[in-house]
N, C-alpha and C. Protein backbone atom coordinates (compact mmCIF):
# COMPACT_ATOMS: atom_id res chain seq x y z
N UNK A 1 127.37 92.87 104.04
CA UNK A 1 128.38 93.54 103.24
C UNK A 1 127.95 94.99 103.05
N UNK A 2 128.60 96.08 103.15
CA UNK A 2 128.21 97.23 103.15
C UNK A 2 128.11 97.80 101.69
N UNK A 3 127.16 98.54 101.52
CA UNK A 3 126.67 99.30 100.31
C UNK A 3 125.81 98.63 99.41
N UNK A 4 125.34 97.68 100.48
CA UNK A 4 123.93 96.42 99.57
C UNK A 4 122.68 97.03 100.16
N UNK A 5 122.16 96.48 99.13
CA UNK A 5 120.49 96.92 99.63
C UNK A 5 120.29 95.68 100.63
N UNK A 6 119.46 96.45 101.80
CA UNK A 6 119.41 95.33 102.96
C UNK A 6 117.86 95.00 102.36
N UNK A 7 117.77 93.35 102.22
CA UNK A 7 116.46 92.34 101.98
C UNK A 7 115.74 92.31 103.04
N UNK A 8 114.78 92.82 103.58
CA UNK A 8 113.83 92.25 104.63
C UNK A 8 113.85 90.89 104.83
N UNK A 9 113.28 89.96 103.73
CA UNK A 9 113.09 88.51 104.17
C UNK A 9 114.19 87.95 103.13
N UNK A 10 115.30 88.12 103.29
CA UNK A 10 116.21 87.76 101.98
C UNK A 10 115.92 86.34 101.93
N UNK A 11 115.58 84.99 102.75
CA UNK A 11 115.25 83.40 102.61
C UNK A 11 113.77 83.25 102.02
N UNK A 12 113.38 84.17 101.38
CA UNK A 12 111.80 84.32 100.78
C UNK A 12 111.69 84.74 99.19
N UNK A 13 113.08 84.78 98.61
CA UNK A 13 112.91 85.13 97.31
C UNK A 13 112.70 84.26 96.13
N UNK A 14 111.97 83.67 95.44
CA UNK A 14 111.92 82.67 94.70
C UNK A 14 112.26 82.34 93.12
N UNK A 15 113.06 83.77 92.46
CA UNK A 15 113.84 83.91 91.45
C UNK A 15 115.30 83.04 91.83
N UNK A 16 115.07 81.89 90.60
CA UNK A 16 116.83 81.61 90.40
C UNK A 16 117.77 81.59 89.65
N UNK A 17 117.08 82.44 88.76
CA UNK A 17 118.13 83.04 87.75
C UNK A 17 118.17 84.86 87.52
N UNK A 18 119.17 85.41 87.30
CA UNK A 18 119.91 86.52 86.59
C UNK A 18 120.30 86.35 85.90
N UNK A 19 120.00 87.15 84.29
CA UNK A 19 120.58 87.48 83.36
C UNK A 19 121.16 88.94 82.90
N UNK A 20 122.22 89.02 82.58
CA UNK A 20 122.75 90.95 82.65
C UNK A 20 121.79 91.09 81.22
N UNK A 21 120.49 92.28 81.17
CA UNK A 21 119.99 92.46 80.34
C UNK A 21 120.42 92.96 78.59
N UNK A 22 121.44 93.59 79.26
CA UNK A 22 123.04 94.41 77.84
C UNK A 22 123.25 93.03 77.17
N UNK A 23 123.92 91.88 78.07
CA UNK A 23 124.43 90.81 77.20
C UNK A 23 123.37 89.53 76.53
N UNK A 24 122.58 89.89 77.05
CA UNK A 24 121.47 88.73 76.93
C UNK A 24 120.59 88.99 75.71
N UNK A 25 120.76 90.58 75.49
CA UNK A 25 120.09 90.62 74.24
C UNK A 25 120.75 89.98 73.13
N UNK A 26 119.35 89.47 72.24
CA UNK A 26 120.12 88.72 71.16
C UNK A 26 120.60 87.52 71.15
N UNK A 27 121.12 86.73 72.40
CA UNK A 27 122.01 85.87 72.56
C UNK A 27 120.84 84.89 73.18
N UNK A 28 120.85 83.63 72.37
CA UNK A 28 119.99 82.31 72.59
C UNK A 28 120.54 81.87 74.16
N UNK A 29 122.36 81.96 74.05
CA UNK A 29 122.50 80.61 75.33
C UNK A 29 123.88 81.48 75.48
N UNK A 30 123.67 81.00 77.39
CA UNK A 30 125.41 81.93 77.59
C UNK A 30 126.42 80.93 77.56
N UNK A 31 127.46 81.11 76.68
CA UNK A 31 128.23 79.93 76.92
C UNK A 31 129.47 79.79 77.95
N UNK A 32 129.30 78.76 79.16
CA UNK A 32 129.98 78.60 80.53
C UNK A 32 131.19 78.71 80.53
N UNK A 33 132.02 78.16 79.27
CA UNK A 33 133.14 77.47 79.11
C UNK A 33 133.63 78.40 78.60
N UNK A 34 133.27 79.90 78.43
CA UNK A 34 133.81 80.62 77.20
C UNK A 34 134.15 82.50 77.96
N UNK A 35 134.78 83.02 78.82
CA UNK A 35 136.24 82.32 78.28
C UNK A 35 136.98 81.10 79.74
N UNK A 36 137.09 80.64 78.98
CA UNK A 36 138.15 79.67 80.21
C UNK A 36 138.21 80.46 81.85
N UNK A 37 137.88 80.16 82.79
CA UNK A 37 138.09 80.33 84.26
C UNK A 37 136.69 81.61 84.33
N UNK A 38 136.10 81.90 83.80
CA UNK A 38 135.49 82.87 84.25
C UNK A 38 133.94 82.38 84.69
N UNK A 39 133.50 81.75 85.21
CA UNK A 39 132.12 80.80 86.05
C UNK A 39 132.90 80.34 87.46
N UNK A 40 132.18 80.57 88.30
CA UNK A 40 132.60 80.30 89.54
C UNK A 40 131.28 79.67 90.23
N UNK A 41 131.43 78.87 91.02
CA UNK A 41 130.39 77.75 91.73
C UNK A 41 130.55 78.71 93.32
N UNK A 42 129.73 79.22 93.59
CA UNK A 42 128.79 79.45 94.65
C UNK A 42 128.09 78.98 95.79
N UNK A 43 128.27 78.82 96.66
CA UNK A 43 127.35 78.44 98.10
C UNK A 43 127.50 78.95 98.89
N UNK A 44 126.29 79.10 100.17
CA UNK A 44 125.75 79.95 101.10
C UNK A 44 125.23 78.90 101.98
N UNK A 45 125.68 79.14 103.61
CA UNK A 45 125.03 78.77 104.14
C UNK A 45 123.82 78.59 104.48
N UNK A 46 123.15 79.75 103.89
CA UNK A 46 121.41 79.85 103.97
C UNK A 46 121.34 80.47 102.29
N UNK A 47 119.99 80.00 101.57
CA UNK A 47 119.56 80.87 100.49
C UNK A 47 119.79 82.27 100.42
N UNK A 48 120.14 83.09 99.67
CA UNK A 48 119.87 84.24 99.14
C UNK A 48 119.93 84.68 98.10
N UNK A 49 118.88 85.71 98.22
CA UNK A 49 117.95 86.06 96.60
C UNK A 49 118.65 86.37 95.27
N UNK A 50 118.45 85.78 94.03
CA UNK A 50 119.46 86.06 93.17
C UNK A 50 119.55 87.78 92.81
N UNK A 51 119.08 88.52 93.30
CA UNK A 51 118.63 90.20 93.20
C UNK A 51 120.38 90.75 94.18
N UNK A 52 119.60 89.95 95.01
CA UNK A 52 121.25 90.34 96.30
C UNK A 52 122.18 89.99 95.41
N UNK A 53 122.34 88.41 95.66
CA UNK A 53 123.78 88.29 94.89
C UNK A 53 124.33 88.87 93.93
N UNK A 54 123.62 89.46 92.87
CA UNK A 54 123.95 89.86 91.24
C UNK A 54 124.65 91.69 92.21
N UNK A 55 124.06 92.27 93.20
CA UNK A 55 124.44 93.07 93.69
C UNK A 55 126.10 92.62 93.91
N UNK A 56 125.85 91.52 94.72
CA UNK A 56 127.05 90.96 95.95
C UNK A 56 128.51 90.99 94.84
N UNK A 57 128.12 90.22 93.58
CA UNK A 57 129.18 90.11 92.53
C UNK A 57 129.54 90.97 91.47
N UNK A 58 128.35 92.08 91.28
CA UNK A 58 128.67 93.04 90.67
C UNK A 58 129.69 93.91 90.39
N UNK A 59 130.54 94.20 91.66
CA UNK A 59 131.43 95.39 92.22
C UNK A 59 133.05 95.05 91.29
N UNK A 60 132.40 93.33 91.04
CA UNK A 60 134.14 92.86 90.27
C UNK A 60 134.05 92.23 89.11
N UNK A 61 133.38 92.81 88.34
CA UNK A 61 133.62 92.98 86.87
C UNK A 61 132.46 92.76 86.12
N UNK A 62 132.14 92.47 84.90
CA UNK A 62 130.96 92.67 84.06
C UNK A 62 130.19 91.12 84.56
N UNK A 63 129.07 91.02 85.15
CA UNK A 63 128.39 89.70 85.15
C UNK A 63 127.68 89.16 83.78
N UNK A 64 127.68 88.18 83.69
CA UNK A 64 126.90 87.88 82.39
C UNK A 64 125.25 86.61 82.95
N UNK A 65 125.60 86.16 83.83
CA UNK A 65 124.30 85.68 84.60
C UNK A 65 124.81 85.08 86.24
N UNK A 66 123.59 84.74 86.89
CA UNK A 66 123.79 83.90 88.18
C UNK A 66 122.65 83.16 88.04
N UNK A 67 122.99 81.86 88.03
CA UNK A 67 121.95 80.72 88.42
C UNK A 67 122.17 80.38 89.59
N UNK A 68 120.91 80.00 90.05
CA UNK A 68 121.00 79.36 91.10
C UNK A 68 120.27 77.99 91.12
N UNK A 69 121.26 76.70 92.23
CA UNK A 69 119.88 75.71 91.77
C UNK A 69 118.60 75.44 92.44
N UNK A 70 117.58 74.67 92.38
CA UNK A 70 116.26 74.90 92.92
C UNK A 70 116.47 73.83 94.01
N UNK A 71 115.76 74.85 95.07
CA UNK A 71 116.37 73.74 96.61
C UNK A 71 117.37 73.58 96.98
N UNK A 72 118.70 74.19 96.43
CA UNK A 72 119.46 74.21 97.00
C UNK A 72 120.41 75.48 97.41
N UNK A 73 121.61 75.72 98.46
CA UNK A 73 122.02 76.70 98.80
C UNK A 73 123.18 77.00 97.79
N UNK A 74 123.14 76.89 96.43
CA UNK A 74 124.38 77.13 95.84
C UNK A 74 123.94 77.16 94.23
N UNK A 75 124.55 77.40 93.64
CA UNK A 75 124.72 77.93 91.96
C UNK A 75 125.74 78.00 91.39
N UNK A 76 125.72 79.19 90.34
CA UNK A 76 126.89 79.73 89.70
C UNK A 76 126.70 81.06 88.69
N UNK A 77 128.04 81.85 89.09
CA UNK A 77 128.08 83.25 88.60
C UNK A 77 129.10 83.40 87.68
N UNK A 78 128.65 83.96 86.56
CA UNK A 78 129.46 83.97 85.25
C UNK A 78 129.81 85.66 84.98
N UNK A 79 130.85 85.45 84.95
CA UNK A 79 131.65 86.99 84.35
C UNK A 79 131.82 86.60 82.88
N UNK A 80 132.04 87.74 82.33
CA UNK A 80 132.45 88.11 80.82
C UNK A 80 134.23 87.63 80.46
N UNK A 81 134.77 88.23 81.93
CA UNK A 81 136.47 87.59 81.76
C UNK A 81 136.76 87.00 83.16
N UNK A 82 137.43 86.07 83.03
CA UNK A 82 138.33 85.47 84.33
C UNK A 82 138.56 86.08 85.22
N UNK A 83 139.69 87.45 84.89
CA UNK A 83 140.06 88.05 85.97
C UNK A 83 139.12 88.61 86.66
N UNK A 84 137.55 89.16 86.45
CA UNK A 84 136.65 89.71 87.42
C UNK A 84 136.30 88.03 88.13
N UNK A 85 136.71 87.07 87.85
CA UNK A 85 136.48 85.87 88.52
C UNK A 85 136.69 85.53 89.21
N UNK A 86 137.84 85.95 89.49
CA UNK A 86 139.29 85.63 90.15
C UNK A 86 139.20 86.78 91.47
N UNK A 87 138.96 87.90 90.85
CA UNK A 87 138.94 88.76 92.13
C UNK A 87 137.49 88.24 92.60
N UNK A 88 136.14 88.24 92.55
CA UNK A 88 135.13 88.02 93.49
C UNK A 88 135.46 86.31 93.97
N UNK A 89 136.14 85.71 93.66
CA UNK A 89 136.59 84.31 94.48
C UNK A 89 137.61 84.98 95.75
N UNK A 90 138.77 86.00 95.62
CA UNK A 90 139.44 85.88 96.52
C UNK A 90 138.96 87.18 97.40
N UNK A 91 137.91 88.17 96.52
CA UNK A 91 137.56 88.76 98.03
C UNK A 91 136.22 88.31 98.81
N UNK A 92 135.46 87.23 98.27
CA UNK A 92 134.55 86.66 98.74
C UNK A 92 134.06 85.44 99.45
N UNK A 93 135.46 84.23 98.85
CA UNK A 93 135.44 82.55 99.57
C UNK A 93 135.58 83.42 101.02
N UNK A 94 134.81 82.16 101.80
CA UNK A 94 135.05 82.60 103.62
C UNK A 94 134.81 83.56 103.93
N UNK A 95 133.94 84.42 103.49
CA UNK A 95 133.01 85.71 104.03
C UNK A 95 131.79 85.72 104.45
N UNK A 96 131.48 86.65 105.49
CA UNK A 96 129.94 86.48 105.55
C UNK A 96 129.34 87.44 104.98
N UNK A 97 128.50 86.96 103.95
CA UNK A 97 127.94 88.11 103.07
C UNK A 97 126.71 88.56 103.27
N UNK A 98 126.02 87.92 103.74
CA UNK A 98 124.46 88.59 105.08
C UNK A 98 124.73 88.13 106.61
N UNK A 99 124.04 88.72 107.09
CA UNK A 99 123.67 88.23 108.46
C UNK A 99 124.24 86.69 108.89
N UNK A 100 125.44 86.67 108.92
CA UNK A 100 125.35 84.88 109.60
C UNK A 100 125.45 83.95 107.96
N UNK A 101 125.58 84.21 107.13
CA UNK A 101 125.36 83.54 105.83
C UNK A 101 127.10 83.91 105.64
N UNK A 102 127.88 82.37 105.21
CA UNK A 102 129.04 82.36 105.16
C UNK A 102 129.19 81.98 103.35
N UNK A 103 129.85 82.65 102.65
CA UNK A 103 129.99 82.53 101.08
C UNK A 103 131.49 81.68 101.12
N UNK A 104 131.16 79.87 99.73
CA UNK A 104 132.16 79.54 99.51
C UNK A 104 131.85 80.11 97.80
N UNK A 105 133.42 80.37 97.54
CA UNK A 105 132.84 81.02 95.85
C UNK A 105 134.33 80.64 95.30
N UNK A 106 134.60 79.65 94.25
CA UNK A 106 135.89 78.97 93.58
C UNK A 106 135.18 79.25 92.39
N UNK A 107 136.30 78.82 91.71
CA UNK A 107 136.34 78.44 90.27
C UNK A 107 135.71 77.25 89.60
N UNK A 108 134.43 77.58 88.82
CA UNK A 108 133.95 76.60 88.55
C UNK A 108 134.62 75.09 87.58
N UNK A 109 134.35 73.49 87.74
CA UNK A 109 134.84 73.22 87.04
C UNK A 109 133.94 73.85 85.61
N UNK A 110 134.79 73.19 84.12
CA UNK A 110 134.55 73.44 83.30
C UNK A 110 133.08 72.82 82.69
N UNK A 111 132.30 73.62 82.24
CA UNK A 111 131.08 72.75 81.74
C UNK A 111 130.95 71.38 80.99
N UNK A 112 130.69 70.09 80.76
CA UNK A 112 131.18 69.23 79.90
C UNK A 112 129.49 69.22 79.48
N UNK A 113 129.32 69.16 77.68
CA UNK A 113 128.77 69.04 77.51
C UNK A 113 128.50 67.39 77.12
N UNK A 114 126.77 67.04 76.25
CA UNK A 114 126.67 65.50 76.20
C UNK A 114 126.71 64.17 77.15
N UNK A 115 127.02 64.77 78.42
CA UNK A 115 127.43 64.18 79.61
C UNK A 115 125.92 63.39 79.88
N UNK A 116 125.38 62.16 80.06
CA UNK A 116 124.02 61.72 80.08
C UNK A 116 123.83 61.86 81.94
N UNK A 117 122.63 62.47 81.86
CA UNK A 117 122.56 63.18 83.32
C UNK A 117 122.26 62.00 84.44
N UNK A 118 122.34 61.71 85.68
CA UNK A 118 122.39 60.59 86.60
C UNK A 118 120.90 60.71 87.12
N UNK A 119 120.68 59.24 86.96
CA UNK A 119 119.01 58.98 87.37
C UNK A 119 118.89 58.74 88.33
C-alpha cells in the first residue's frame, strides 16, 4: 500500500497489541461494543506487525486499539465511530496490503460478554 513504512521482515514482529496512546490514557478497558458497528475483525493471509497495521488503518478515522490474536493471522481494529469503520472495511476487504498478503476486514460481530469460554 503506498505511503507505509516498508517492514524489512514484516512476519518477525512479535507485538499483538496497539493501543492509541491519547485514548488509553486513564481508561482501565476499551469498550468493543461501544459505539455499535465500530470493531471490525481482521485477517491476513500471512502475519503482519501490529506497527504496520495501526499505520494500514489509520488513514480512516481515529483508532482506539488493534489486537491481534497469538498464532494466528487475524484480530481486531477498533475505531472511536462506525463510520471510520465502515470506510477501512470497504476500502480494504480484498486488498493486498503487503507483498502478496490479501486483507479480509468486516464488521465485527458484537462482543458478548459472560459467555463461558470453550475448553
Amino acid at each position: 500500500v503506498a505511503g507505509l513504512a516498508h517492514h524489512p521482515h514484516p512476519l518477525a514482529h512479535p507485538t499483538l497489541m496497539w493501543k492509541n496512546p491519547v485514548l488509553a490514557a486513564g481508561k482501565q478497558r476499551i469498550d468493543n461494543n461501544n459505539p455499535p458497528g465500530s470493531r471490525l475483525f481482521i485477517s491476513f493471509s500471512k502475519q503482519l506487525p501490529v506497527d504496520y497495521l495501526q499505520q494500514l488503518f489509520a488513514p480512516y478515522g481515529q483508532l482506539e486499539s488493534i489486537y491481534l490474536m497469538k498464532g494466528k493471522n487475524c484480530g481486531y481494529a477498533k475505531y472511536t465511530a462506525a463510520p471510520s469503520a465502515t470506510a477501512a472495511a470497504a476500502a480494504l476487504n480484498g486488498m493486498e496490503v503487503y507483498e502478496g498478503v490479501i486483507a479480509k476486514v468486516v464488521t465485527a460481530h458484537p462482543q458478548v460478554q459472560g459467555m463461558p469460554k470453550k475448553a
